[in-house]
PDB file of N, CA and C in Angstrom:
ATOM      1  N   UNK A   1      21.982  -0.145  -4.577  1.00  0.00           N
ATOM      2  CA  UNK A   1      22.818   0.966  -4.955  1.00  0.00           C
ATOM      3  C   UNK A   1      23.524   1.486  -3.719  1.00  0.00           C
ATOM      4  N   UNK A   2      24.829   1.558  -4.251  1.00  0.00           N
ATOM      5  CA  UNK A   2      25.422   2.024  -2.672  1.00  0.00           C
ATOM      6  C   UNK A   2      26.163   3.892  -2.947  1.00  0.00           C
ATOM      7  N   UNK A   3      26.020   4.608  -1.856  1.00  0.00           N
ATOM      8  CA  UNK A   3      26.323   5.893  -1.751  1.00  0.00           C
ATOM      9  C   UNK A   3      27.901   6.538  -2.741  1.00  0.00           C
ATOM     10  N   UNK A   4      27.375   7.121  -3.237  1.00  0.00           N
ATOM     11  CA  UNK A   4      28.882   8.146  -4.140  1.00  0.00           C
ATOM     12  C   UNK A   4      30.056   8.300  -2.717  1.00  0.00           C
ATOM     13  N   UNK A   5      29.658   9.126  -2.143  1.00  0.00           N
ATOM     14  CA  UNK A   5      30.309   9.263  -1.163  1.00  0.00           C
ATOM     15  C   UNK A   5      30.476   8.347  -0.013  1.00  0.00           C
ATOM     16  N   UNK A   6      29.292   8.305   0.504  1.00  0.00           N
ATOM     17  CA  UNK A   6      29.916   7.314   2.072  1.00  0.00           C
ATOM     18  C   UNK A   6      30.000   5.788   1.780  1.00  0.00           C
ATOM     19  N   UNK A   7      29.400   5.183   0.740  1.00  0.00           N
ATOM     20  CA  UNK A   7      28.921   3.461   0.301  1.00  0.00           C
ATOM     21  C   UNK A   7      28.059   3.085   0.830  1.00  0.00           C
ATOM     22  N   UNK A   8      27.032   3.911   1.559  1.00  0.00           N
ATOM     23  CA  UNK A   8      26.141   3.623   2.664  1.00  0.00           C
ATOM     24  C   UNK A   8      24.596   3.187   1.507  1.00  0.00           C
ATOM     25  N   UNK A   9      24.414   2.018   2.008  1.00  0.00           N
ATOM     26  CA  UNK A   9      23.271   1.832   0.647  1.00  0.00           C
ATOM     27  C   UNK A   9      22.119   2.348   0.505  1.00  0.00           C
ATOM     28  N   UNK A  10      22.055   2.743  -0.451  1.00  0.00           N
ATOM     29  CA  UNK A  10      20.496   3.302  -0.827  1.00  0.00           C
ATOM     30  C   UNK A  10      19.336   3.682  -0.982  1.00  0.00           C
ATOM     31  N   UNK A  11      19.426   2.080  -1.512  1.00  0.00           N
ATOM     32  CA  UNK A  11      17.984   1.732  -2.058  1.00  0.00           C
ATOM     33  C   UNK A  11      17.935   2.399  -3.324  1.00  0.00           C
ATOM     34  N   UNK A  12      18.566   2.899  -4.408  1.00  0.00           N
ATOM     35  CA  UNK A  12      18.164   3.102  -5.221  1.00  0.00           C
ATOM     36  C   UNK A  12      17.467   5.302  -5.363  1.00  0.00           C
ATOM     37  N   UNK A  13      17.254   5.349  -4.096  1.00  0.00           N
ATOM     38  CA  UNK A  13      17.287   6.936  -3.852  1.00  0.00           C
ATOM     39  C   UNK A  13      18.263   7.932  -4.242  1.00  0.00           C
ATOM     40  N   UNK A  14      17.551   9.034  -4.457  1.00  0.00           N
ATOM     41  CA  UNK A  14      18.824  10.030  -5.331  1.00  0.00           C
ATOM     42  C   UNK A  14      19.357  11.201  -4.203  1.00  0.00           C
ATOM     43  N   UNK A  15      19.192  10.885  -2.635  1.00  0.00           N
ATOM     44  CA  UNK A  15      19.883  11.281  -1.819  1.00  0.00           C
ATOM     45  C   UNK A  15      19.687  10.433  -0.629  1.00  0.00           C
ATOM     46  N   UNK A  16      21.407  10.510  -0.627  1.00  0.00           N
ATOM     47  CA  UNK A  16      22.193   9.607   0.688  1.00  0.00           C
ATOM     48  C   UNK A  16      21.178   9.548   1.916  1.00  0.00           C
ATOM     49  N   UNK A  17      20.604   8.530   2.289  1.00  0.00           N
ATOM     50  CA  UNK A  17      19.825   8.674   3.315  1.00  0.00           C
ATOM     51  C   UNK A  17      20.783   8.571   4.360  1.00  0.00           C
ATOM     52  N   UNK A  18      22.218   8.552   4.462  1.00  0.00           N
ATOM     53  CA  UNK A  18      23.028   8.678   5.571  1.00  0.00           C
ATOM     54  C   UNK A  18      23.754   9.860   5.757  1.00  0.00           C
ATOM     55  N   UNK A  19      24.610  10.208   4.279  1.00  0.00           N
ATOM     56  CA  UNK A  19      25.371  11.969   4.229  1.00  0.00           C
ATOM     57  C   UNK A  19      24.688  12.837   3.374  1.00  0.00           C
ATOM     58  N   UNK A  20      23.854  12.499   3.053  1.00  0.00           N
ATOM     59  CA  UNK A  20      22.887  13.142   1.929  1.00  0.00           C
ATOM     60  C   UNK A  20      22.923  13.598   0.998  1.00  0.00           C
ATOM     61  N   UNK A  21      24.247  13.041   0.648  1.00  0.00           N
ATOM     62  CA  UNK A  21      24.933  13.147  -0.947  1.00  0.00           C
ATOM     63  C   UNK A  21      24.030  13.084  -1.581  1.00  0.00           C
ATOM     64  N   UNK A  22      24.116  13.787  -3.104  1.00  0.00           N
ATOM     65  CA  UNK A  22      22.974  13.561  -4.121  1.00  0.00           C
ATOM     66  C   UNK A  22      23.602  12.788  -5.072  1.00  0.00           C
ATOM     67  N   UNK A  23      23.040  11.537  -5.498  1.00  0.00           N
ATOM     68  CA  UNK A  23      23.353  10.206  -6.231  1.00  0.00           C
ATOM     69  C   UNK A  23      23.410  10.696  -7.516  1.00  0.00           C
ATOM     70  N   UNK A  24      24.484   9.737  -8.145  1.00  0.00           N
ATOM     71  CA  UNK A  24      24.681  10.134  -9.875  1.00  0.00           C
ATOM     72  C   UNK A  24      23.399   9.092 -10.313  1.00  0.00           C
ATOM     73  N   UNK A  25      22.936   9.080 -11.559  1.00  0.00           N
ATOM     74  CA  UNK A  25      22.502   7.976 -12.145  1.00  0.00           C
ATOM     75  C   UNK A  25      23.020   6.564 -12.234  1.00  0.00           C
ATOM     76  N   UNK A  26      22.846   5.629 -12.179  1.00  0.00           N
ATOM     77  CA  UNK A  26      23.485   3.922 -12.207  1.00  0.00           C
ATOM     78  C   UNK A  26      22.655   3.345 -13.238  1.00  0.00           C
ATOM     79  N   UNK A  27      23.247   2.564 -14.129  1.00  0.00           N
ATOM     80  CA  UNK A  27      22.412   1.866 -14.570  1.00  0.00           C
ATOM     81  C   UNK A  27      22.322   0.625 -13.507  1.00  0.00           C
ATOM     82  N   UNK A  28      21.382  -0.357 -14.890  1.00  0.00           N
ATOM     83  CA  UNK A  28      21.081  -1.583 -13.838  1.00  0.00           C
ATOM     84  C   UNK A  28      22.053  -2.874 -13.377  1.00  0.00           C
ATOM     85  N   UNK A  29      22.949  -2.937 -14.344  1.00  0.00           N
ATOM     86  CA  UNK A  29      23.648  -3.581 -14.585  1.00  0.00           C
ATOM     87  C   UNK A  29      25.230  -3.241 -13.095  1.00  0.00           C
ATOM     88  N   UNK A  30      25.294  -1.408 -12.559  1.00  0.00           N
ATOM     89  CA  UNK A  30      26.088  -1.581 -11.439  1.00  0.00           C
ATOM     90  C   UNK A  30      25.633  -0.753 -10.385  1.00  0.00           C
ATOM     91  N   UNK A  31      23.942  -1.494 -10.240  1.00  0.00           N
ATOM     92  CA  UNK A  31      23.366  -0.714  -9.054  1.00  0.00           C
ATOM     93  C   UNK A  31      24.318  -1.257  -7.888  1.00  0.00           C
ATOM     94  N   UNK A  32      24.604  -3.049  -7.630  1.00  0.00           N
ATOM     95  CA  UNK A  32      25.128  -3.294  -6.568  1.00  0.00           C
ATOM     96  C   UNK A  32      26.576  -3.069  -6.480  1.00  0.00           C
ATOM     97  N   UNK A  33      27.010  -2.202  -7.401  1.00  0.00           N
ATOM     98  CA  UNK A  33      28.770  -2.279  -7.209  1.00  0.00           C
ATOM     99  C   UNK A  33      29.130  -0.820  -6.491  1.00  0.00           C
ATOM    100  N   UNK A  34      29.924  -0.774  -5.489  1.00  0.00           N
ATOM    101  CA  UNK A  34      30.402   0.281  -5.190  1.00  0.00           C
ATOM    102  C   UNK A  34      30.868   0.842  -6.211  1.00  0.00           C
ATOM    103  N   UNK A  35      31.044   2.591  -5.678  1.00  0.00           N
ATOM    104  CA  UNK A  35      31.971   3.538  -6.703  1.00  0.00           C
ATOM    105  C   UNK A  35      33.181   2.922  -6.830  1.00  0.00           C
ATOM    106  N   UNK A  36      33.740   3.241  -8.934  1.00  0.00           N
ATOM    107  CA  UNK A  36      35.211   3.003  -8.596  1.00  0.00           C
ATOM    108  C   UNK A  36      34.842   1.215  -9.239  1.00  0.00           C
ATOM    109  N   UNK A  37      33.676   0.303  -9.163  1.00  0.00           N
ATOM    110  CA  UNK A  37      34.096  -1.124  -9.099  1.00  0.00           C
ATOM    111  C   UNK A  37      33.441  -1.027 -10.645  1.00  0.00           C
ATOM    112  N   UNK A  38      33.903  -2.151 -11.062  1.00  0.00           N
ATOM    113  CA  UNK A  38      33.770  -2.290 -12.685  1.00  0.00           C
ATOM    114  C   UNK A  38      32.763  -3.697 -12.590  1.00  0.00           C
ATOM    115  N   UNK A  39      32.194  -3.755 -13.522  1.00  0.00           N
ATOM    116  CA  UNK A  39      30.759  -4.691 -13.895  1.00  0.00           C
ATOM    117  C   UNK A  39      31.167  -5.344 -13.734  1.00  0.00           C
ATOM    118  N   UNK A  40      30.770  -6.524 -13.519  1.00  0.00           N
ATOM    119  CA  UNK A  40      31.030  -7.785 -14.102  1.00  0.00           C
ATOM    120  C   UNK A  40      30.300  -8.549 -15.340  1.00  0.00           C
ATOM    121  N   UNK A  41      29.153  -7.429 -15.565  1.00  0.00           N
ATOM    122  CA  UNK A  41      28.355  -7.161 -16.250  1.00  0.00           C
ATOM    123  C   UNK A  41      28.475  -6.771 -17.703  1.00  0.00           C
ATOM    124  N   UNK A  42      28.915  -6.840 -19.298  1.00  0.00           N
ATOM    125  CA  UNK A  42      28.878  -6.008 -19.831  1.00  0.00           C
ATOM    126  C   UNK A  42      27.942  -5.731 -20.714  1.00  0.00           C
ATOM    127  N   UNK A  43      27.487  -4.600 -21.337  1.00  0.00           N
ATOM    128  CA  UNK A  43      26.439  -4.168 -22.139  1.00  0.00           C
ATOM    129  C   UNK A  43      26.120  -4.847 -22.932  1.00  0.00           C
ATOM    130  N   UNK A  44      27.023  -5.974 -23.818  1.00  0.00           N
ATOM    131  CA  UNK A  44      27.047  -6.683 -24.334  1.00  0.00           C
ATOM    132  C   UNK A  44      25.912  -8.435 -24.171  1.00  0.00           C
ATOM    133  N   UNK A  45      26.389  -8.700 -22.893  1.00  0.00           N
ATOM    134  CA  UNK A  45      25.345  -9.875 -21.613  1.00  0.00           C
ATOM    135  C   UNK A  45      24.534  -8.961 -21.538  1.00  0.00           C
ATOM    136  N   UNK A  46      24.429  -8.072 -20.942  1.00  0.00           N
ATOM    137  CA  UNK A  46      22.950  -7.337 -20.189  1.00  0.00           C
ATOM    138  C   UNK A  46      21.747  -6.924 -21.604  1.00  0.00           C
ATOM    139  N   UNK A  47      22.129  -6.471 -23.174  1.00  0.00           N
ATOM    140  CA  UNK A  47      21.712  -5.990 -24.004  1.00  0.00           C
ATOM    141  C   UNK A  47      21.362  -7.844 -24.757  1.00  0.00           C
ATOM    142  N   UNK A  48      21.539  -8.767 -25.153  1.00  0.00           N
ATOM    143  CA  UNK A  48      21.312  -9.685 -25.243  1.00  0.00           C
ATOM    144  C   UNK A  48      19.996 -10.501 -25.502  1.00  0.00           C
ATOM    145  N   UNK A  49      19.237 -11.212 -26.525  1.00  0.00           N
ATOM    146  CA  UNK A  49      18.703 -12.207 -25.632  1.00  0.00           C
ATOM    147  C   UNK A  49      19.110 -13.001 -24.840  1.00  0.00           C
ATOM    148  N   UNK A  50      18.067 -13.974 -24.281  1.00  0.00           N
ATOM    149  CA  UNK A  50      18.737 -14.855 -23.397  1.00  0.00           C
ATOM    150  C   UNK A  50      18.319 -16.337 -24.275  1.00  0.00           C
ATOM    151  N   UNK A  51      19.391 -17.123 -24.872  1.00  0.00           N
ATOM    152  CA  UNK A  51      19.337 -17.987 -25.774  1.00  0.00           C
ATOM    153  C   UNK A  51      19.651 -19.126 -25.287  1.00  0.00           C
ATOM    154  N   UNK A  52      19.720 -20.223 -25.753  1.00  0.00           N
ATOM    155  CA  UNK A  52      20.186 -21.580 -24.952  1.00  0.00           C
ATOM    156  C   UNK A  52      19.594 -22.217 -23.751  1.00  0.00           C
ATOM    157  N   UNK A  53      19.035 -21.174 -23.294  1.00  0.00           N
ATOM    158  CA  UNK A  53      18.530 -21.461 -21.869  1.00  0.00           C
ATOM    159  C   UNK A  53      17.947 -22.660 -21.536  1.00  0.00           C
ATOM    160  N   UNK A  54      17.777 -23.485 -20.518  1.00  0.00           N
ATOM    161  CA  UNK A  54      17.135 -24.820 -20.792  1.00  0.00           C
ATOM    162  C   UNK A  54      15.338 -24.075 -20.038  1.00  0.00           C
ATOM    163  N   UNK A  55      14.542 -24.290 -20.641  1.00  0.00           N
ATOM    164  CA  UNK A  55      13.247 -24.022 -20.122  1.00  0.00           C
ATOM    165  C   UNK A  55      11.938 -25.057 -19.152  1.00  0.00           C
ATOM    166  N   UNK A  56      11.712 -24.353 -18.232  1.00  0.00           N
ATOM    167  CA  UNK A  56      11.115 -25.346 -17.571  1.00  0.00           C
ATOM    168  C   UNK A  56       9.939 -25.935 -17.972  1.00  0.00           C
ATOM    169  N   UNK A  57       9.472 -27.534 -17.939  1.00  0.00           N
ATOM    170  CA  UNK A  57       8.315 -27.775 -18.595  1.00  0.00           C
ATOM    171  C   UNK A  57       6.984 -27.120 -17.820  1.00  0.00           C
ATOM    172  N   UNK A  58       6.409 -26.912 -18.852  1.00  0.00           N
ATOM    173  CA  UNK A  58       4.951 -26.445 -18.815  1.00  0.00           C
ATOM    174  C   UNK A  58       4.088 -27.573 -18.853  1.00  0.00           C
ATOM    175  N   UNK A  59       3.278 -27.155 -17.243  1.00  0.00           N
ATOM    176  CA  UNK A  59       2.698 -28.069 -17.466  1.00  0.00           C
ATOM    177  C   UNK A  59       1.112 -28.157 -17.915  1.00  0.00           C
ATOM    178  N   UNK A  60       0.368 -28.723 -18.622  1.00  0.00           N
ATOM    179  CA  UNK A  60      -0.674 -28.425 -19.517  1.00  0.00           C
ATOM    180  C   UNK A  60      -1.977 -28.804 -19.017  1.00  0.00           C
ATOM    181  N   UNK A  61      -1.963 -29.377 -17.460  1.00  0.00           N
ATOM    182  CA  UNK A  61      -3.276 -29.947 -16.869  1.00  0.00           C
ATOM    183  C   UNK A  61      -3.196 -29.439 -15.763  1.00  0.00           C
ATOM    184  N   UNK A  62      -4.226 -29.019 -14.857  1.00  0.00           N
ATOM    185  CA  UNK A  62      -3.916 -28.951 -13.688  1.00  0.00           C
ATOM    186  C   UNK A  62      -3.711 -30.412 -12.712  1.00  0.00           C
ATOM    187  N   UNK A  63      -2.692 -30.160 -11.581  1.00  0.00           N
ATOM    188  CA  UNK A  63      -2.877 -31.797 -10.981  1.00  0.00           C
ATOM    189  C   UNK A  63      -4.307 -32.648 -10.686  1.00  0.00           C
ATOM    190  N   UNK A  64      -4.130 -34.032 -10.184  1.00  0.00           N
ATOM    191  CA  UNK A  64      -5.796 -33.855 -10.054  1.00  0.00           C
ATOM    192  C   UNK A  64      -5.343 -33.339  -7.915  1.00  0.00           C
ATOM    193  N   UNK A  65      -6.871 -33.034  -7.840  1.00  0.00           N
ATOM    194  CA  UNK A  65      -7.002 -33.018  -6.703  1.00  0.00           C
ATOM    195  C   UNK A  65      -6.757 -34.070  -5.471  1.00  0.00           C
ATOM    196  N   UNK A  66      -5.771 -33.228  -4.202  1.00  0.00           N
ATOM    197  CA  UNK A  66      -5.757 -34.205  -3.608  1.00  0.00           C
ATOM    198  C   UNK A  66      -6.981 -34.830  -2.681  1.00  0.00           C
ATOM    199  N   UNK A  67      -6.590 -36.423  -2.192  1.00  0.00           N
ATOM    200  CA  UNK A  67      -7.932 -36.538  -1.309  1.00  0.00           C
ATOM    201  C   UNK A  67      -8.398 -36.064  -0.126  1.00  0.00           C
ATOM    202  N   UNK A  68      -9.698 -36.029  -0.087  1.00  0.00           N
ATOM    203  CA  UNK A  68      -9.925 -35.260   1.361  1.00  0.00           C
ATOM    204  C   UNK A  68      -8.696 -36.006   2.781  1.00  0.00           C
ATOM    205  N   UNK A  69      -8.999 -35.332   4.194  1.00  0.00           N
ATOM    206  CA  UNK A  69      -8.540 -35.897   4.768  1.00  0.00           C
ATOM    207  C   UNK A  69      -9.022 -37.020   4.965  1.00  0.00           C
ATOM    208  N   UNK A  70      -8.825 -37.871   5.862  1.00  0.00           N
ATOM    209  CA  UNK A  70      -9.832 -38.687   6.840  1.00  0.00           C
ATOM    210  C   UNK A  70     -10.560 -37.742   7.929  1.00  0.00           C
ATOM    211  N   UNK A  71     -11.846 -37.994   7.602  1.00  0.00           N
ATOM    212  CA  UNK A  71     -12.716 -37.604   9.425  1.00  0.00           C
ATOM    213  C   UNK A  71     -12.163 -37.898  10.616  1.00  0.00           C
ATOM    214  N   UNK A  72     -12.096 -36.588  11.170  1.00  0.00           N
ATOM    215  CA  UNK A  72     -11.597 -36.703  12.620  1.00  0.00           C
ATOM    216  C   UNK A  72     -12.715 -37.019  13.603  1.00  0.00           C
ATOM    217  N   UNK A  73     -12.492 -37.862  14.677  1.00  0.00           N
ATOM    218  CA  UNK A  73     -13.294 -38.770  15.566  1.00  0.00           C
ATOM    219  C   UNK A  73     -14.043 -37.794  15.993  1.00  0.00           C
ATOM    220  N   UNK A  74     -15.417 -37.840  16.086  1.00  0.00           N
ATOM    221  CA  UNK A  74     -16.297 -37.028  17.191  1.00  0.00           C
ATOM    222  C   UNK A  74     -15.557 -36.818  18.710  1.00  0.00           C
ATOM    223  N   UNK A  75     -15.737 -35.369  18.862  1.00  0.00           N
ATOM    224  CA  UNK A  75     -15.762 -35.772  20.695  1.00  0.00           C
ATOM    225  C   UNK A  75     -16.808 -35.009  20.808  1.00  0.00           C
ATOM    226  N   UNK A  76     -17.195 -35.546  22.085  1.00  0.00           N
ATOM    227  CA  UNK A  76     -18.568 -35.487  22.861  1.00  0.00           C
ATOM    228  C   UNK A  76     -18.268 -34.080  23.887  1.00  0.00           C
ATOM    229  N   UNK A  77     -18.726 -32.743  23.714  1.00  0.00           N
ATOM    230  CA  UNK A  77     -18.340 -32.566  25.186  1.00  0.00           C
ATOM    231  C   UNK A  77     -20.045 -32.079  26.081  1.00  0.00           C
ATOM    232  N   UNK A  78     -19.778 -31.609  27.196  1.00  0.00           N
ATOM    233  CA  UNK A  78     -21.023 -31.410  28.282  1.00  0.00           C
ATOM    234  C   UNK A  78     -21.735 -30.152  27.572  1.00  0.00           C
ATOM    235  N   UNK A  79     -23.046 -30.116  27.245  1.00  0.00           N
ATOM    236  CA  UNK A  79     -23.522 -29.106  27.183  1.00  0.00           C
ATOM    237  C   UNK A  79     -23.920 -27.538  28.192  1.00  0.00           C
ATOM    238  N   UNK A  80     -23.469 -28.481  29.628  1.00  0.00           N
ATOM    239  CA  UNK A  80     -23.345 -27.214  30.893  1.00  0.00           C
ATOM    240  C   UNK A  80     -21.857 -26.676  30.964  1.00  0.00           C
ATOM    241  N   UNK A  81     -21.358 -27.357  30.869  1.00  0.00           N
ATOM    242  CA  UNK A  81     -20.034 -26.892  31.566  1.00  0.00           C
ATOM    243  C   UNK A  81     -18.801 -27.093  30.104  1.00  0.00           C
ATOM    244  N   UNK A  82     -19.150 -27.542  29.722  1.00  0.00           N
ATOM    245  CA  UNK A  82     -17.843 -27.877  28.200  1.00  0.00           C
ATOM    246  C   UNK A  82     -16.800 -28.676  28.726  1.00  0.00           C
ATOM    247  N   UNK A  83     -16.775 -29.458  29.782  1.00  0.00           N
ATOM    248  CA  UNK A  83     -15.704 -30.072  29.753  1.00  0.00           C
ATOM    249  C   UNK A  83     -15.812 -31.489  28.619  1.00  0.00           C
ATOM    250  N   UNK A  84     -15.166 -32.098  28.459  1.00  0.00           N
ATOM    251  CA  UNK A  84     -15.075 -33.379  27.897  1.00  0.00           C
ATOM    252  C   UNK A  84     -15.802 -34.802  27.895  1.00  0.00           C
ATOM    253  N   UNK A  85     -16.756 -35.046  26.997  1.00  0.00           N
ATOM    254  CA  UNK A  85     -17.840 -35.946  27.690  1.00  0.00           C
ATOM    255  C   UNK A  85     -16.838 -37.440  27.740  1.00  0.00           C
ATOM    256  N   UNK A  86     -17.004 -38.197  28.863  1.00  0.00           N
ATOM    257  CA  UNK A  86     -16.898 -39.870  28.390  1.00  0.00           C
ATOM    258  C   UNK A  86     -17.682 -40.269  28.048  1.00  0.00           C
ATOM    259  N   UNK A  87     -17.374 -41.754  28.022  1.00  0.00           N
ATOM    260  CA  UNK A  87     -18.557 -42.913  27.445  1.00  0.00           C
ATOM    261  C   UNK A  87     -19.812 -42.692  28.365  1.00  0.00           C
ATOM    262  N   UNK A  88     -19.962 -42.732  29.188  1.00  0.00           N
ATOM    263  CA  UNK A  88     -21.571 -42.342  29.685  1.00  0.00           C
ATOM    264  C   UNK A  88     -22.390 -41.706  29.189  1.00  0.00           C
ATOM    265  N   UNK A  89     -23.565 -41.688  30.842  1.00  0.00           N
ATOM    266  CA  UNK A  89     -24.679 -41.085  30.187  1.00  0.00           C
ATOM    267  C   UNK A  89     -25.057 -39.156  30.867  1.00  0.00           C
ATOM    268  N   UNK A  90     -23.871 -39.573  31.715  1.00  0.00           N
ATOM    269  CA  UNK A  90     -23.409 -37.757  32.588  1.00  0.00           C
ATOM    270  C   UNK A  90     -22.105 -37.602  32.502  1.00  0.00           C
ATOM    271  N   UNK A  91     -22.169 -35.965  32.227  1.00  0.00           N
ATOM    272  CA  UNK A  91     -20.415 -35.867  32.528  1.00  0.00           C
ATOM    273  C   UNK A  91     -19.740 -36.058  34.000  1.00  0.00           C
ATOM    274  N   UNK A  92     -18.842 -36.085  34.348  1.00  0.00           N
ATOM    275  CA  UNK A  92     -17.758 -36.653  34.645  1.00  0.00           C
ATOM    276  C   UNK A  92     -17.747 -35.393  35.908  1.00  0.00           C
ATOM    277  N   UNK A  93     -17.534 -33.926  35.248  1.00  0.00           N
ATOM    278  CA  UNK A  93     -17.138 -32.972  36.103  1.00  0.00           C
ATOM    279  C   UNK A  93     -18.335 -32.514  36.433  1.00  0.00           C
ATOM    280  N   UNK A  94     -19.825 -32.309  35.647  1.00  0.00           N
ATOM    281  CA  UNK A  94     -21.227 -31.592  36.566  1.00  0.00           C
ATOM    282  C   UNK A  94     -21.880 -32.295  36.936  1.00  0.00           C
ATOM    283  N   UNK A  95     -21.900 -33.848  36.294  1.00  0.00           N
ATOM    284  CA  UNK A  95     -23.319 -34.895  36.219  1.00  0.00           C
ATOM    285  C   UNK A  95     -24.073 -34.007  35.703  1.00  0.00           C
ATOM    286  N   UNK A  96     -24.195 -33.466  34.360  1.00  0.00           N
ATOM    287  CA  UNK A  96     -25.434 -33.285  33.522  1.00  0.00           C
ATOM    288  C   UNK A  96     -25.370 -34.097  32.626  1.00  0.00           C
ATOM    289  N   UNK A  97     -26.739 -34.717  32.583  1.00  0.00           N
ATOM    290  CA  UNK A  97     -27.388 -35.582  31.324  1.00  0.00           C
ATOM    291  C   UNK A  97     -26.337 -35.066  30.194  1.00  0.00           C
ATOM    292  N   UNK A  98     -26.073 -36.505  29.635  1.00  0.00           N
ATOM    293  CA  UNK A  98     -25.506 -35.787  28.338  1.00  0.00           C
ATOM    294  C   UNK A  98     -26.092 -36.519  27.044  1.00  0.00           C
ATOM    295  N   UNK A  99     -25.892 -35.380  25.749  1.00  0.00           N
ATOM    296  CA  UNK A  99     -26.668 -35.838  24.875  1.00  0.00           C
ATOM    297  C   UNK A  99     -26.622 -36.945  23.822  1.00  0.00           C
ATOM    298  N   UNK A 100     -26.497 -38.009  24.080  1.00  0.00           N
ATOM    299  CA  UNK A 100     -26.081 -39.045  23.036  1.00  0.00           C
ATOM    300  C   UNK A 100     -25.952 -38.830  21.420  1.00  0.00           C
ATOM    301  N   UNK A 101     -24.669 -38.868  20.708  1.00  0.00           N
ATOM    302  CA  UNK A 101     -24.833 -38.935  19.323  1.00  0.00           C
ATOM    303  C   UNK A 101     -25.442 -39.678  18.317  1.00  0.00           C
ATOM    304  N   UNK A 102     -26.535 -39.521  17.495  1.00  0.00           N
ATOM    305  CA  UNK A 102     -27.063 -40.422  16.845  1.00  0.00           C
ATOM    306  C   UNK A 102     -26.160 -41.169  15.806  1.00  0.00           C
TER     307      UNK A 102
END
């Protein structure tokens, strides 16, 4: 909805949050038209069913579920320090024992 007076928009409020005009009523059909602009709308379309329409299918199952991911690779890291374990049997950055995955 735009302002009686300034065109400054709305929101639909019944004073100008810019000149603080107090707003006439609008219907719904020319909330977005400035003062002065004519519908494009008429009572006629807006009062209506809505007939012909093509409707979207409904659908009557839910999909099935998708599959899990794939498992992402173990990593190993140091139980002292958290850096990143390698293939060994100590890490890399403390030399602490590290714990083999069963």
């Amino acid at each position: 909805m735009f302002c009686d007076q300034c065109h400054w928009y709305t929101a639909g409020k019944k004073i100008c949050p810019h000149c603080g005009a107090e707003q006439s009523p609008k219907k719904a059909k020319d909330m977005f038209n400035l003062p002065g602009d004519k519908s494009v709308l008429d009572d006629k379309f807006m009062d209506a069913p809505l007939t012909g329409a093509p409707m979207p299918a409904i659908r009557t199952s839910a999909p099935p579920p998708a599959p899990p991911p794939p498992p992402l690779p173990q990593a190993n890291f140091c139980g002292r320090c958290g850096a990143r374990a390698n293939a060994g049997r100590f890490c890399s950055r403390c030399g602490a024992q590290l714990i083999q995955p069963k």
